[in-house]
N, C-alpha and C. Protein backbone atom coordinates (compact mmCIF):
# COMPACT_ATOMS: atom_id res chain seq x y z
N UNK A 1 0.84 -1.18 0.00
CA UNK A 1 0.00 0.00 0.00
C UNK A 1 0.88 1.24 0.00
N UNK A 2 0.70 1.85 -0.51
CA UNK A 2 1.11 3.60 -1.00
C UNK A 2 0.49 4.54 -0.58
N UNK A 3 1.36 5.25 0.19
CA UNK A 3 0.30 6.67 1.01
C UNK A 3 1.11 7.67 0.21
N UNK A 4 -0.37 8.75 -0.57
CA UNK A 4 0.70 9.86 -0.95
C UNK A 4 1.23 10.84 0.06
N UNK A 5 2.17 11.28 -0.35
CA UNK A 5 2.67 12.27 0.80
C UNK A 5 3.88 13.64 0.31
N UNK A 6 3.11 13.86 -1.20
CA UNK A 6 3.87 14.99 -2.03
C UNK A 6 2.76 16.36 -0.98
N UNK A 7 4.00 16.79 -0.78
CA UNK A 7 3.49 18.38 -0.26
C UNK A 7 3.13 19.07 -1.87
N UNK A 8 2.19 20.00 -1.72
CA UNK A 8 1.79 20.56 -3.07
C UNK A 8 1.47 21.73 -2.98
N UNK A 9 1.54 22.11 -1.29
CA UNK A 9 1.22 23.57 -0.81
C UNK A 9 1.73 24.02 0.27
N UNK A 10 2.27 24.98 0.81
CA UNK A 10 2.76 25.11 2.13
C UNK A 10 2.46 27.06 2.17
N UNK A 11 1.58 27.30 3.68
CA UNK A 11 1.38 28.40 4.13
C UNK A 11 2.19 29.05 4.49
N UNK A 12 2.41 29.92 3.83
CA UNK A 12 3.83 30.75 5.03
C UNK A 12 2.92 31.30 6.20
N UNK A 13 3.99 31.33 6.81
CA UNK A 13 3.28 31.57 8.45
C UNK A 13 2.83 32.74 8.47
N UNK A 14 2.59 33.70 7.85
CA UNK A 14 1.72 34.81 8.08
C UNK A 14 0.53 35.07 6.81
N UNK A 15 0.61 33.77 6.68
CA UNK A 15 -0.59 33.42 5.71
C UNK A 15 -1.74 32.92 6.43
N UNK A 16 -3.17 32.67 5.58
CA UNK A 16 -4.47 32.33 6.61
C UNK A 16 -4.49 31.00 5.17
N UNK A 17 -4.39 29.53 6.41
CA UNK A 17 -4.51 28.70 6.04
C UNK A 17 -6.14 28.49 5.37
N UNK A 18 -6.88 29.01 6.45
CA UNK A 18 -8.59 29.02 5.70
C UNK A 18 -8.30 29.33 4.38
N UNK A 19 -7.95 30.53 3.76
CA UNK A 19 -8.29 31.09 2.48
C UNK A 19 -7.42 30.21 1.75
N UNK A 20 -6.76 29.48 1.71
CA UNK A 20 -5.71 28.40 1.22
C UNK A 20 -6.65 27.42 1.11
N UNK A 21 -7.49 27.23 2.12
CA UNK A 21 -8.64 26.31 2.13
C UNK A 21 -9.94 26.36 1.08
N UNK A 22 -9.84 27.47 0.48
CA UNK A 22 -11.09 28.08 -0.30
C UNK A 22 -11.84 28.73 0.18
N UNK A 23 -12.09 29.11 1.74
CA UNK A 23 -13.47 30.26 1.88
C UNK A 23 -12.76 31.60 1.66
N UNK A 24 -13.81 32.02 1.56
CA UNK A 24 -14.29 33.33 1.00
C UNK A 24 -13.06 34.14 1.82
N UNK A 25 -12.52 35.60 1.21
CA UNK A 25 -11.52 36.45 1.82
C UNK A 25 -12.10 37.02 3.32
N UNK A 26 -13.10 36.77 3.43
CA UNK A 26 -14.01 37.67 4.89
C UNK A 26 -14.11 36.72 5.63
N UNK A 27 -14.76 35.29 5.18
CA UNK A 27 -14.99 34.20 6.43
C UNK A 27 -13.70 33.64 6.64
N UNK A 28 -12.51 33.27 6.01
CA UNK A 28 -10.93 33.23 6.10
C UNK A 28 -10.76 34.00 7.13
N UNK A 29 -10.95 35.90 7.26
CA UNK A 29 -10.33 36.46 8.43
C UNK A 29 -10.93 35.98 9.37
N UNK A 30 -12.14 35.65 9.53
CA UNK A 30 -12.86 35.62 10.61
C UNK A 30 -12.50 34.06 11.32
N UNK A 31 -12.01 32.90 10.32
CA UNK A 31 -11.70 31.62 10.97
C UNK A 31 -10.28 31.89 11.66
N UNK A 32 -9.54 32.74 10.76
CA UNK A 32 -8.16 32.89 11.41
C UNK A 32 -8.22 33.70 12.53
N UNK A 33 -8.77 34.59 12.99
CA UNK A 33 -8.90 35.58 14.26
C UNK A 33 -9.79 34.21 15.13
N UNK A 34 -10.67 33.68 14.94
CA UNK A 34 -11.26 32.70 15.84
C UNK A 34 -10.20 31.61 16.75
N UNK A 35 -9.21 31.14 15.49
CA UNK A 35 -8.19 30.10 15.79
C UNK A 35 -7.52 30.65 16.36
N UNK A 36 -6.89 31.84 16.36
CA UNK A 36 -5.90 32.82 16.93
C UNK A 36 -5.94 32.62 18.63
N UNK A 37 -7.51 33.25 18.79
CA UNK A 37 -7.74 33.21 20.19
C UNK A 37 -7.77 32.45 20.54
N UNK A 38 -8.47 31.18 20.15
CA UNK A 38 -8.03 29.79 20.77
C UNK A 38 -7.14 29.15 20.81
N UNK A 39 -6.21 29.45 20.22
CA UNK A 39 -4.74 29.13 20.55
C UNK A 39 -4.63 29.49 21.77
N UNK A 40 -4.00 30.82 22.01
CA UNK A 40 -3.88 31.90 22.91
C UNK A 40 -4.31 31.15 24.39
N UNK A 41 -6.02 30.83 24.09
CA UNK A 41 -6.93 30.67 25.28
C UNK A 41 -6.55 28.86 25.87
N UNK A 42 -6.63 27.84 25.18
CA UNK A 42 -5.69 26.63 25.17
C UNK A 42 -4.46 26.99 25.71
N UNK A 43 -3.54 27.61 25.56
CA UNK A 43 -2.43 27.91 25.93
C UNK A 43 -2.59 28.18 27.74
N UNK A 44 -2.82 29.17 27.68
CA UNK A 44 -3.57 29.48 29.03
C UNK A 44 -3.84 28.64 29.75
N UNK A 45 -5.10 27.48 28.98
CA UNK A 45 -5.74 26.54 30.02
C UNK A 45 -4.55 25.92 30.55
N UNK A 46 -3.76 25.12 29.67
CA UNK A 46 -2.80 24.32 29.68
C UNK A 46 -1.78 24.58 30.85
N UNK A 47 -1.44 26.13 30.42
CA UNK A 47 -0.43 26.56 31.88
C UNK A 47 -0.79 26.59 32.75
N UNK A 48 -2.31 27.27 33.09
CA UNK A 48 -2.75 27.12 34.72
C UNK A 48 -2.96 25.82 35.03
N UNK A 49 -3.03 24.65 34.29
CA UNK A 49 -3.09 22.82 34.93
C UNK A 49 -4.73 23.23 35.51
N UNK A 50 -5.41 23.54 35.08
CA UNK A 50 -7.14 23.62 35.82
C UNK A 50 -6.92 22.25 35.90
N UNK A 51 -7.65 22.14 36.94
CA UNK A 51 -8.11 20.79 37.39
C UNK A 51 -9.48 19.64 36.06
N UNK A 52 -9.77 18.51 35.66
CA UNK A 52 -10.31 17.79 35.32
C UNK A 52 -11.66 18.46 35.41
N UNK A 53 -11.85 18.66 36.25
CA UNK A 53 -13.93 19.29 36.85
C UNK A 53 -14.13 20.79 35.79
N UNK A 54 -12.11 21.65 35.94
CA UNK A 54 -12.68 22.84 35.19
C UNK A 54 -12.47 22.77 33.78
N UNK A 55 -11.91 21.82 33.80
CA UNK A 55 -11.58 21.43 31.98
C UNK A 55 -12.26 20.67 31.72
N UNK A 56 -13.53 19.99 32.20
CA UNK A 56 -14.92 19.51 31.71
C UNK A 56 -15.95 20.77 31.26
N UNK A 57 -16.12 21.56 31.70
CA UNK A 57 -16.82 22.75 31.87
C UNK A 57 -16.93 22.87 30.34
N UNK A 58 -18.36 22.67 29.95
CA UNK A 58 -18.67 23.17 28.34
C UNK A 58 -17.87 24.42 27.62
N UNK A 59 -17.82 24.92 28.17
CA UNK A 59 -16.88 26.15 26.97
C UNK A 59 -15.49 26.08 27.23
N UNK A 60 -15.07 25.52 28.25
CA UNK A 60 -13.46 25.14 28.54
C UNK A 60 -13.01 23.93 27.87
N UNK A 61 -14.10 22.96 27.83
CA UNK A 61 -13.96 21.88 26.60
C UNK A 61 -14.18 22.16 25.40
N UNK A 62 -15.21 22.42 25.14
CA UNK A 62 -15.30 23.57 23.44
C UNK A 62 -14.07 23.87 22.76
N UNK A 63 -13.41 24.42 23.91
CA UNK A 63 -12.24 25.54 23.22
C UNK A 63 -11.34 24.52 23.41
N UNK A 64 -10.77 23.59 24.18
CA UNK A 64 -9.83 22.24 23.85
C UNK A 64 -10.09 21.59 22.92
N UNK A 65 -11.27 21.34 22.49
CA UNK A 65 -11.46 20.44 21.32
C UNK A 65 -11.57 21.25 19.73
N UNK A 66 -11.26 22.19 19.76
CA UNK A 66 -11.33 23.50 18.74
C UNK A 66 -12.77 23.72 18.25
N UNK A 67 -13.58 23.31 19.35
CA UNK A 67 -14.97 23.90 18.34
C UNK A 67 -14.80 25.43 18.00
N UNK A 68 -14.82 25.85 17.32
CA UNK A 68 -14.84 27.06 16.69
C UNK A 68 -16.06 27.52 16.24
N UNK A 69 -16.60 26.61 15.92
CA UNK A 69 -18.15 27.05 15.33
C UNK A 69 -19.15 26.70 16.83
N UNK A 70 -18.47 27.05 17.90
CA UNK A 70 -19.58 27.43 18.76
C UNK A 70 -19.27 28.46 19.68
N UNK A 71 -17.87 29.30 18.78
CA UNK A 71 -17.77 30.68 19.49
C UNK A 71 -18.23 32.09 18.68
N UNK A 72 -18.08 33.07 19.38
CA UNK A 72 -18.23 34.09 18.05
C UNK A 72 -17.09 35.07 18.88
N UNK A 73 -16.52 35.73 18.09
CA UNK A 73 -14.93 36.56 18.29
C UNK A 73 -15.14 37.02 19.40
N UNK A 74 -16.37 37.78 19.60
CA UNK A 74 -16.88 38.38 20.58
C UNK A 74 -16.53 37.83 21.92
N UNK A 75 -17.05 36.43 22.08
CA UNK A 75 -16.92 35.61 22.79
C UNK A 75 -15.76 34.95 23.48
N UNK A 76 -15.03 34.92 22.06
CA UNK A 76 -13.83 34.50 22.82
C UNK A 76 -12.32 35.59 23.18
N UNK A 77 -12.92 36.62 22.79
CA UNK A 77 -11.87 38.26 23.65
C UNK A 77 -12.82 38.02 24.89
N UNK A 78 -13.95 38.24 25.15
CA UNK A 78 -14.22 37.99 26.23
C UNK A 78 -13.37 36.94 27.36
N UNK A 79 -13.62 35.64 26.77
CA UNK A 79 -13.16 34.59 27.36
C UNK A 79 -11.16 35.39 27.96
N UNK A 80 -10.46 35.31 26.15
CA UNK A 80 -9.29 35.74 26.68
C UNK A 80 -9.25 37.30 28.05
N UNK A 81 -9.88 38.23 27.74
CA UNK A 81 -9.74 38.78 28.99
C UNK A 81 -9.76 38.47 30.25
N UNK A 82 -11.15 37.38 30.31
CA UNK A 82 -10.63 36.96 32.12
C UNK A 82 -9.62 36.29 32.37
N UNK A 83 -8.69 36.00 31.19
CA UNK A 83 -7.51 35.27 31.96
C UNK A 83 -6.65 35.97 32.24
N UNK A 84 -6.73 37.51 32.16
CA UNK A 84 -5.59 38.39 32.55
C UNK A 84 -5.26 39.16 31.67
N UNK A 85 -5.18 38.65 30.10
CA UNK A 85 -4.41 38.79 28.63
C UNK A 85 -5.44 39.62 27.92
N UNK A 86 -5.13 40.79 27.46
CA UNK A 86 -5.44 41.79 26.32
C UNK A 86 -5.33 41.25 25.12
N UNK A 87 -6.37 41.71 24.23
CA UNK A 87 -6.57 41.47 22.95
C UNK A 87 -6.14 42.89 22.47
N UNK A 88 -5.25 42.80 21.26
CA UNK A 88 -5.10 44.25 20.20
C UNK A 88 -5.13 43.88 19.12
N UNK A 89 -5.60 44.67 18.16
CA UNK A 89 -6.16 44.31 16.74
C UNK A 89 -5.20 45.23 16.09
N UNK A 90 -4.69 44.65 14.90
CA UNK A 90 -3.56 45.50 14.18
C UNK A 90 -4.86 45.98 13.04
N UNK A 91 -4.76 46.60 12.11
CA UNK A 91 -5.36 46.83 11.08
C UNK A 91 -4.20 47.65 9.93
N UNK A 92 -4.02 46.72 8.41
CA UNK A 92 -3.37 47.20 7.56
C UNK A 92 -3.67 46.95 6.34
C-alpha cells in the first residue's frame, strides 16, 4: 500500500490557512482571528493545569477540542480577557 505524501502547498506563516482552504476572503479572516484566540486561550488553560472538573466545563472543553463554530470573536476576547491577557487588533 502507498500513502501519498507529495506536499503541493505550504502556508507561510503569516498566511491564513482558511483562504488556502477556499473560503471566502471575509470568512478566512474571521476563521483565522477565531483560531488565533483559541490558541492563545488553550495555551492558558494548559499553563494554569485547571483541574479535570474545570476542563470539563462546556466552553473550557469547546475551546480544547477547537470547536470554533460554537464561538463568536466576541466571545472569545471575552473569554481571553478573564484570563488576565489583552486582545489588540492590528489593522493594515
Amino acid at each position: 500500500m502507498s500513502i501519498d505524501v507529495e506536499v503541493r502547498h505550504i502556508t507561510p506563516a503569516n498566511g491564513n490557512i482558511f483562504e488556502d482552504l477556499g473560503f471566502a476572503p471575509a470568512e478566512a479572516m474571521k476563521l483565522k482571528i477565531k483560531a488565533d484566540l483559541m490558541i492563545q486561550l488553550k495555551q492558558w488553560i494548559k499553563e494554569s493545569n485547571l483541574k479535570q472538573a474545570d476542563a470539563a466545563r462546556p466552553r473550557v472543553s469547546n475551546v480544547m477540542h477547537d470547536k470554533v463554530e460554537k464561538f463568536t470573536i466576541d466571545a472569545l476576547v471575552d473569554m481571553v480577557e478573564l484570563t488576565g491577557h489583552h486582545v489588540q487588533i492590528n489593522i493594515s
